[in-house]
PDB file of N, CA and C in Angstrom:
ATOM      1  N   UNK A   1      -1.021  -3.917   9.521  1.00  0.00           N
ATOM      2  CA  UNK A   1      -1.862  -4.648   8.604  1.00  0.00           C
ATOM      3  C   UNK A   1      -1.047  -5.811   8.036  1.00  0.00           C
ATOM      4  N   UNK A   2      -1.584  -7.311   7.830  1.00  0.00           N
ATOM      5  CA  UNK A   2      -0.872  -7.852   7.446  1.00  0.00           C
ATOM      6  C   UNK A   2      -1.876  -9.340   6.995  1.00  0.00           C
ATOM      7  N   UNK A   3      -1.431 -10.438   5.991  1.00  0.00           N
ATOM      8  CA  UNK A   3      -2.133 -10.878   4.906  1.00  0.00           C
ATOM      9  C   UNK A   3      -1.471 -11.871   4.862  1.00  0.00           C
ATOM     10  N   UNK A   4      -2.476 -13.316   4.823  1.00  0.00           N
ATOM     11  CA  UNK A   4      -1.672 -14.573   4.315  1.00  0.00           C
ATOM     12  C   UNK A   4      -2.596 -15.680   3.432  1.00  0.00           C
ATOM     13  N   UNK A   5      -1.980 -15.865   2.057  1.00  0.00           N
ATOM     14  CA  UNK A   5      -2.592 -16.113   0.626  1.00  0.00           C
ATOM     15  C   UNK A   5      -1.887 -17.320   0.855  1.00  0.00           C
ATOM     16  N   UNK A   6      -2.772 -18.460   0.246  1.00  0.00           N
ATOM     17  CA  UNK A   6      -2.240 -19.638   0.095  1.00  0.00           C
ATOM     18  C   UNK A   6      -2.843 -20.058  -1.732  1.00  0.00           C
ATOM     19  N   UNK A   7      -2.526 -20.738  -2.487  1.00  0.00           N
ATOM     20  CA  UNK A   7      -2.440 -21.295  -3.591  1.00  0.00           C
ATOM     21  C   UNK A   7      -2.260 -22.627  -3.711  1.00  0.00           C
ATOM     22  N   UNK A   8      -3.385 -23.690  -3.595  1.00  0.00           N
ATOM     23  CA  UNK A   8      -3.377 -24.874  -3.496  1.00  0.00           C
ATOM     24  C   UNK A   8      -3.880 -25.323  -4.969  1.00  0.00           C
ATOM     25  N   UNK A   9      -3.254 -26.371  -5.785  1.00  0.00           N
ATOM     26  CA  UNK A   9      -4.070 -27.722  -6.601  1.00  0.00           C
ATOM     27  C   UNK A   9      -3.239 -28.699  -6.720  1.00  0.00           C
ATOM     28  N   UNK A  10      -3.895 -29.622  -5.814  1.00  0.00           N
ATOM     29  CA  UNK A  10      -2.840 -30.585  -6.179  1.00  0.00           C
ATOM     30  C   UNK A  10      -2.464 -31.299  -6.953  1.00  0.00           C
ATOM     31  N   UNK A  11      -3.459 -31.297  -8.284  1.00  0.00           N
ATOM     32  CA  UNK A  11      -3.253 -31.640  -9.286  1.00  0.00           C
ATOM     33  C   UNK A  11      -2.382 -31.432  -9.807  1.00  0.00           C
ATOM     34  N   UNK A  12      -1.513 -30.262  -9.723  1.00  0.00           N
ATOM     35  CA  UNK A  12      -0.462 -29.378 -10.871  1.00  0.00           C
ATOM     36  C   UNK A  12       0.670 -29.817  -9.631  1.00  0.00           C
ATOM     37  N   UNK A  13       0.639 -30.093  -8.191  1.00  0.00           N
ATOM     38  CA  UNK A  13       1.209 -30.047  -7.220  1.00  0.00           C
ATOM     39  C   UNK A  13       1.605 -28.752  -6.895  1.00  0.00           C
ATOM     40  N   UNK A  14       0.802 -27.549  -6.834  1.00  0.00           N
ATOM     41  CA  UNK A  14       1.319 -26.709  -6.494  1.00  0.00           C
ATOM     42  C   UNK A  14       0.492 -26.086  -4.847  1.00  0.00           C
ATOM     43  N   UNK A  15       1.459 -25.736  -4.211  1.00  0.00           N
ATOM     44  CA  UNK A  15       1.037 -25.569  -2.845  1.00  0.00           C
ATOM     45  C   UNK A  15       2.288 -24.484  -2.410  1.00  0.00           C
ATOM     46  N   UNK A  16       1.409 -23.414  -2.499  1.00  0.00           N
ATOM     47  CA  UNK A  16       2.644 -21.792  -2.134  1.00  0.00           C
ATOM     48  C   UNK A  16       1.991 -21.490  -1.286  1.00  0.00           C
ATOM     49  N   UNK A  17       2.604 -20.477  -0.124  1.00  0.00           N
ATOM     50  CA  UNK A  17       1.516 -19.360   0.175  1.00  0.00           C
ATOM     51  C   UNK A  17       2.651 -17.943   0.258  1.00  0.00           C
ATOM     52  N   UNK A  18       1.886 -17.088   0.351  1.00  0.00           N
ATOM     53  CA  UNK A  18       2.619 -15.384   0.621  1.00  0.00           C
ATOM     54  C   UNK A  18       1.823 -14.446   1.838  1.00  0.00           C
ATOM     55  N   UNK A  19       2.751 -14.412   2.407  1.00  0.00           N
ATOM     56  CA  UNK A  19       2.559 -13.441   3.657  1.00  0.00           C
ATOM     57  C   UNK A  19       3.546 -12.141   3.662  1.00  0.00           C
ATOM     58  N   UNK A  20       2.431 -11.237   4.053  1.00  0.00           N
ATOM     59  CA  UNK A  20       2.682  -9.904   3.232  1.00  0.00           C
ATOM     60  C   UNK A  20       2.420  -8.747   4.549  1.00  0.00           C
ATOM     61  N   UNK A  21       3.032  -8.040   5.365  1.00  0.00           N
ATOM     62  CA  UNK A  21       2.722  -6.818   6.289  1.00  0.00           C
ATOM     63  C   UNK A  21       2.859  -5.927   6.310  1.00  0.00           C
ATOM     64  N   UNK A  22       2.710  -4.738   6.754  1.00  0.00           N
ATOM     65  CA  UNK A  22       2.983  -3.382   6.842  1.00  0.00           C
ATOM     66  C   UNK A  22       3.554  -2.967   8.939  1.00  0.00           C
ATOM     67  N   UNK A  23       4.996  -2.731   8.760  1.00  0.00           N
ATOM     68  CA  UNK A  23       5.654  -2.746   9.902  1.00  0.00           C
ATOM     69  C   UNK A  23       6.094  -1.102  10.016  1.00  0.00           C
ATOM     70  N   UNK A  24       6.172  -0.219  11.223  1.00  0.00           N
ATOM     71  CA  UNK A  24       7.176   0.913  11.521  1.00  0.00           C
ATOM     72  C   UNK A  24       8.911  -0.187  11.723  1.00  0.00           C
ATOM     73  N   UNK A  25       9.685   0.858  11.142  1.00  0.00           N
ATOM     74  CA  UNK A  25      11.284   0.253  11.836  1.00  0.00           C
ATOM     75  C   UNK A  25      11.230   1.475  12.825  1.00  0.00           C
ATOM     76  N   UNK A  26      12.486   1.743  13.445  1.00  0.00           N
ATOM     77  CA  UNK A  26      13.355   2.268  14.482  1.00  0.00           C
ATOM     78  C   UNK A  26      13.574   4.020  13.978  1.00  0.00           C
ATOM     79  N   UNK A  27      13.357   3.694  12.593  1.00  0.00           N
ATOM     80  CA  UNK A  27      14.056   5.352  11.780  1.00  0.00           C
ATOM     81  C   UNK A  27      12.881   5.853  11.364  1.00  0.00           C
ATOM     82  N   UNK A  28      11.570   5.108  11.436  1.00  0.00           N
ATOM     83  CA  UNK A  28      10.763   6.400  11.095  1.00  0.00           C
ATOM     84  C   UNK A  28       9.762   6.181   9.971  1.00  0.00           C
ATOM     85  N   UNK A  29      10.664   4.936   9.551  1.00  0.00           N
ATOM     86  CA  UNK A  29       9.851   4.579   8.111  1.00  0.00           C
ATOM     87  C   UNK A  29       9.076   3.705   8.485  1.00  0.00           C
ATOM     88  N   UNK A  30       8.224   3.405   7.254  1.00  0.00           N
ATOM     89  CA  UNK A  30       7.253   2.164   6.779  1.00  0.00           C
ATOM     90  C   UNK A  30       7.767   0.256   6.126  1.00  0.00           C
ATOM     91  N   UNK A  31       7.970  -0.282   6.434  1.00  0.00           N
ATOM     92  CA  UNK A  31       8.594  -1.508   5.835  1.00  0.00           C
ATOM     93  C   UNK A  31       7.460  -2.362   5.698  1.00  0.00           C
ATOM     94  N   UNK A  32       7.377  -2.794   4.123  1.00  0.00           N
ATOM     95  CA  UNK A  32       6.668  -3.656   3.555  1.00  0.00           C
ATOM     96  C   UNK A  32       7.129  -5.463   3.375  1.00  0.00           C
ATOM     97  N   UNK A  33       7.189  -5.813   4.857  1.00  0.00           N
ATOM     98  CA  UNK A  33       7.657  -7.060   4.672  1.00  0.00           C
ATOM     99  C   UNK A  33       7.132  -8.626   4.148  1.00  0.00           C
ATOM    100  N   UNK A  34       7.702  -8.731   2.910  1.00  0.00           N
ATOM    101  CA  UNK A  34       7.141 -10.090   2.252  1.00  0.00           C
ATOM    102  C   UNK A  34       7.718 -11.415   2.630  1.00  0.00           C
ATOM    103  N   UNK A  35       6.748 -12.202   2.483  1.00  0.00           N
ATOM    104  CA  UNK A  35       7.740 -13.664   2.387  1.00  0.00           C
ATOM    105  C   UNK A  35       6.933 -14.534   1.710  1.00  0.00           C
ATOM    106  N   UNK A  36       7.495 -15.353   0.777  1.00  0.00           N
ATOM    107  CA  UNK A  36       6.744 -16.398  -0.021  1.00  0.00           C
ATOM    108  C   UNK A  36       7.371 -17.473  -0.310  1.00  0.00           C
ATOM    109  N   UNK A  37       6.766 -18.621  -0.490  1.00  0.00           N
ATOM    110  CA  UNK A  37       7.842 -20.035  -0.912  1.00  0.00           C
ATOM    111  C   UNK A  37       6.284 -21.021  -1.406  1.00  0.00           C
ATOM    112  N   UNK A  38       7.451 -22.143  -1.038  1.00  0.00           N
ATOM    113  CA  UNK A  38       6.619 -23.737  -1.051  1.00  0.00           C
ATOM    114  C   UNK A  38       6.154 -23.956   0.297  1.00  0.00           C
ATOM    115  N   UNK A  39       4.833 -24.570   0.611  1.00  0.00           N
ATOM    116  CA  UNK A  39       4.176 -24.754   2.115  1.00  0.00           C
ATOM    117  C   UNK A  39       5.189 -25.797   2.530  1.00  0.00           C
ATOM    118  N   UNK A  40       5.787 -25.466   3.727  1.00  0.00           N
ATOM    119  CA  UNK A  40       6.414 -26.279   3.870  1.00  0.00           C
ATOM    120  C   UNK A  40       7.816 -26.400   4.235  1.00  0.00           C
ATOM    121  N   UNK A  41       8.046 -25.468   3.608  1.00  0.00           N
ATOM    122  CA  UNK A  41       9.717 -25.569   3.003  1.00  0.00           C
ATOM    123  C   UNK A  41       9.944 -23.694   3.407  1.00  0.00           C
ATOM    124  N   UNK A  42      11.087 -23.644   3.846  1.00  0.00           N
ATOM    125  CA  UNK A  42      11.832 -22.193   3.811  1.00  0.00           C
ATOM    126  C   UNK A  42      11.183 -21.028   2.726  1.00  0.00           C
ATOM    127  N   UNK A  43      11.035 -19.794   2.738  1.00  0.00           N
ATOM    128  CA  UNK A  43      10.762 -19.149   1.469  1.00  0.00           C
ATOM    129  C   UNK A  43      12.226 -17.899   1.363  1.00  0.00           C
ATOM    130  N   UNK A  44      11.815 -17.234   0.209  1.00  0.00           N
ATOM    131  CA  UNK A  44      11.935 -16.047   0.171  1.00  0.00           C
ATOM    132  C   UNK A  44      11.812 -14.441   1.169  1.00  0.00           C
ATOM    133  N   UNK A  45      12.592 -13.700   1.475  1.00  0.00           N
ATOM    134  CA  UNK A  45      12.154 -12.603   1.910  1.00  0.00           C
ATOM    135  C   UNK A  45      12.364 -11.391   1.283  1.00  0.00           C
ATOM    136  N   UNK A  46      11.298 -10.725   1.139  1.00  0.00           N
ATOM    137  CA  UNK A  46      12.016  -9.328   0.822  1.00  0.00           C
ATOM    138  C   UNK A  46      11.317  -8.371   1.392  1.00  0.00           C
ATOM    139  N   UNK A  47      12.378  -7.108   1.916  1.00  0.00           N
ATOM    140  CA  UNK A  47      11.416  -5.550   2.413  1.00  0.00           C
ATOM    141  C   UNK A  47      11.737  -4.554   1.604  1.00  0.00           C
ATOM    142  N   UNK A  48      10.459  -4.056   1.541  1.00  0.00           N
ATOM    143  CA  UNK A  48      10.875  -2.787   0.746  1.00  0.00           C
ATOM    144  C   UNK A  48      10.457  -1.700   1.853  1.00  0.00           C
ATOM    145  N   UNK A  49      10.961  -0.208   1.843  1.00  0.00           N
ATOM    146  CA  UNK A  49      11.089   0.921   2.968  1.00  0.00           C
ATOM    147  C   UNK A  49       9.831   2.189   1.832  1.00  0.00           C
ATOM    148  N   UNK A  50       9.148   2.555   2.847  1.00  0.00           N
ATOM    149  CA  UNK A  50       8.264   3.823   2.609  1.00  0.00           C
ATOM    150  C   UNK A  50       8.082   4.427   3.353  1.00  0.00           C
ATOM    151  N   UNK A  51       7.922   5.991   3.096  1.00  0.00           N
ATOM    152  CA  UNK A  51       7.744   7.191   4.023  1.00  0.00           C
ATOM    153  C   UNK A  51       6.841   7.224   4.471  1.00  0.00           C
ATOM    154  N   UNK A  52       5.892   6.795   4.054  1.00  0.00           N
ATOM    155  CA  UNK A  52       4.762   7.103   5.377  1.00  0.00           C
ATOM    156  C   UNK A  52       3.994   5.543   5.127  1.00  0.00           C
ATOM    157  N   UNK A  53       3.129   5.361   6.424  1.00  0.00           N
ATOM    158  CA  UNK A  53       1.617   4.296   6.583  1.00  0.00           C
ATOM    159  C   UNK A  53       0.939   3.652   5.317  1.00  0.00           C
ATOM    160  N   UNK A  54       0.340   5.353   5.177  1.00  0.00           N
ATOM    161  CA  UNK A  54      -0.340   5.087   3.647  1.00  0.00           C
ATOM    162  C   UNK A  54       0.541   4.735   2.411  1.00  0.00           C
ATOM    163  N   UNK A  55       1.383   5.259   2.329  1.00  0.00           N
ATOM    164  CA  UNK A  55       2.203   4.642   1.132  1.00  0.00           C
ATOM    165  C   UNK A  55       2.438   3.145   1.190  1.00  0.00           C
ATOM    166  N   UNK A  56       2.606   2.489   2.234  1.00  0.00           N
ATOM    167  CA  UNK A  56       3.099   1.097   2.506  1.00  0.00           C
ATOM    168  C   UNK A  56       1.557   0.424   2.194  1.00  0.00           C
ATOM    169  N   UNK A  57       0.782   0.774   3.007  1.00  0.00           N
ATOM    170  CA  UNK A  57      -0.422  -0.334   3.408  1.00  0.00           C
ATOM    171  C   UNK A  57      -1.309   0.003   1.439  1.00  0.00           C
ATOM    172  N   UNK A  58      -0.914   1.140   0.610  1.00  0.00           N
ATOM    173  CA  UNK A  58      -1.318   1.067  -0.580  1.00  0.00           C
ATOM    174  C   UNK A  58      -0.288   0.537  -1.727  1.00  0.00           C
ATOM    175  N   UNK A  59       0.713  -0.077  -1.592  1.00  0.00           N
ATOM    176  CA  UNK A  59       1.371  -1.341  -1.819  1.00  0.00           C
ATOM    177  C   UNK A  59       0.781  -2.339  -1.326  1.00  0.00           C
ATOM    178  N   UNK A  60       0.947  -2.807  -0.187  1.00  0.00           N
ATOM    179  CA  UNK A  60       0.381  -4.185   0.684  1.00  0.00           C
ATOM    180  C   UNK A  60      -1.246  -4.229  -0.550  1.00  0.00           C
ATOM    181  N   UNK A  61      -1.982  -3.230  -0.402  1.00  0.00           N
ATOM    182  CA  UNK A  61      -3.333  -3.536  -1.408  1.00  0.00           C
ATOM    183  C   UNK A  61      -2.904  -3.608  -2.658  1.00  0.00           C
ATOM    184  N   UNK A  62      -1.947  -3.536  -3.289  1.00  0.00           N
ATOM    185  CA  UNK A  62      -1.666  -3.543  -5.124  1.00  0.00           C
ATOM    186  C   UNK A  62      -1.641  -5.057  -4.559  1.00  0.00           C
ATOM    187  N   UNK A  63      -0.537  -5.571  -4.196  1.00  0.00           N
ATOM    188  CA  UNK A  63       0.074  -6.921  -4.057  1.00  0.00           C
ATOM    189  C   UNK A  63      -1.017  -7.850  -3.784  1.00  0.00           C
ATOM    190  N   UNK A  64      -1.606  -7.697  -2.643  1.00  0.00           N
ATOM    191  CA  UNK A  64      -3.053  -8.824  -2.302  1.00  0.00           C
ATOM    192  C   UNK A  64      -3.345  -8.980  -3.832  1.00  0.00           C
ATOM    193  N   UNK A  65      -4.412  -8.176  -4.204  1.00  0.00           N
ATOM    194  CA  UNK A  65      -5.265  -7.804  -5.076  1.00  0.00           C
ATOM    195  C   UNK A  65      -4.056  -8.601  -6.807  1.00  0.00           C
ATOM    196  N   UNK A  66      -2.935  -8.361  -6.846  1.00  0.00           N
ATOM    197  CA  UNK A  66      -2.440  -9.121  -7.340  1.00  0.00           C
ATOM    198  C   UNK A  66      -2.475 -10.623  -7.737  1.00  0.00           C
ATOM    199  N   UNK A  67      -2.083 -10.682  -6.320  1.00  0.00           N
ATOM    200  CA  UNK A  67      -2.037 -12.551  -6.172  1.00  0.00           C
ATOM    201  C   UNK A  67      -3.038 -12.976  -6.082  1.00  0.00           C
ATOM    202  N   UNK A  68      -4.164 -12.281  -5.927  1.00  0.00           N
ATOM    203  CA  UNK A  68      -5.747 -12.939  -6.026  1.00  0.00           C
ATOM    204  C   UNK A  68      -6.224 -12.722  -7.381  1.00  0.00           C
ATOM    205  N   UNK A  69      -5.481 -12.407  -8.475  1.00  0.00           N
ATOM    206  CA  UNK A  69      -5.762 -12.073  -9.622  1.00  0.00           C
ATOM    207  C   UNK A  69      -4.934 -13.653 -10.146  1.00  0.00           C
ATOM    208  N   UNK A  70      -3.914 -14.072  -9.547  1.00  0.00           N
ATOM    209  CA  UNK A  70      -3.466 -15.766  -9.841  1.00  0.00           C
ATOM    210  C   UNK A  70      -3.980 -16.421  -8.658  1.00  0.00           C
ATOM    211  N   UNK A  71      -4.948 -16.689  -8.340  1.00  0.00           N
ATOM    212  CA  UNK A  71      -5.704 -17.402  -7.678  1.00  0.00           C
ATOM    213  C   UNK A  71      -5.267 -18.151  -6.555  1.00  0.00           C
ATOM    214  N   UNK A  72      -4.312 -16.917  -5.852  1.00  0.00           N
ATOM    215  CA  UNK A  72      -3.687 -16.905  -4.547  1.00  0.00           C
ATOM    216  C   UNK A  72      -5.559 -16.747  -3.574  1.00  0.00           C
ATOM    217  N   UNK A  73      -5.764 -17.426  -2.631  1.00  0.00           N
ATOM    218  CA  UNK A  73      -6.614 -17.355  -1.607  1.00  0.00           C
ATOM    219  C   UNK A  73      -6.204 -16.678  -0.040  1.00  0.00           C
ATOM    220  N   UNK A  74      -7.023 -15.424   0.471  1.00  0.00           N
ATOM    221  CA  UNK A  74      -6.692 -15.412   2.063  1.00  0.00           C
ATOM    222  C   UNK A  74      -6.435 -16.619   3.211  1.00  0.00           C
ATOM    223  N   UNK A  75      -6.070 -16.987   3.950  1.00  0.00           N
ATOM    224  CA  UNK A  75      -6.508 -17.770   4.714  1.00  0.00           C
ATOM    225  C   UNK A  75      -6.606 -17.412   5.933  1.00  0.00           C
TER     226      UNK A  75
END
């Protein structure tokens, strides 16, 4: 499962987006891999590790549901 939010006005000049997945690694676990920045430009990464599917992909839904609460958009 995996998700990509963009945040445009150019008025304020702001133009982000966040892309957000739910991956298996090699050991068994769940990895919740993020990345976010400026469109455009290099971002941020971060993973976080969970024991199972459901635990990950019910993170991945806090987070969406988040950033669409600051008027992050799917695209």
């Amino acid at each position: 499962m995996k998700a990509h939010l963009e945040k445009l006005d150019p008025s304020k000049n702001i133009a982000r987006y966040y892309r957000i997945s739910v991956l298996p690694n090699l050991f068994g676990e769940w990895t919740l891999h993020r990345e976010w920045g400026r469109i455009g430009r290099g971002g941020q990464v971060r993973m976080d590790l969970f024991r199972s599917q459901v635990e990950a992909e019910g993170a991945l839904d806090t987070l969406i549901h988040a950033k669409q609460k600051r008027k992050y958009e799917k695209v």
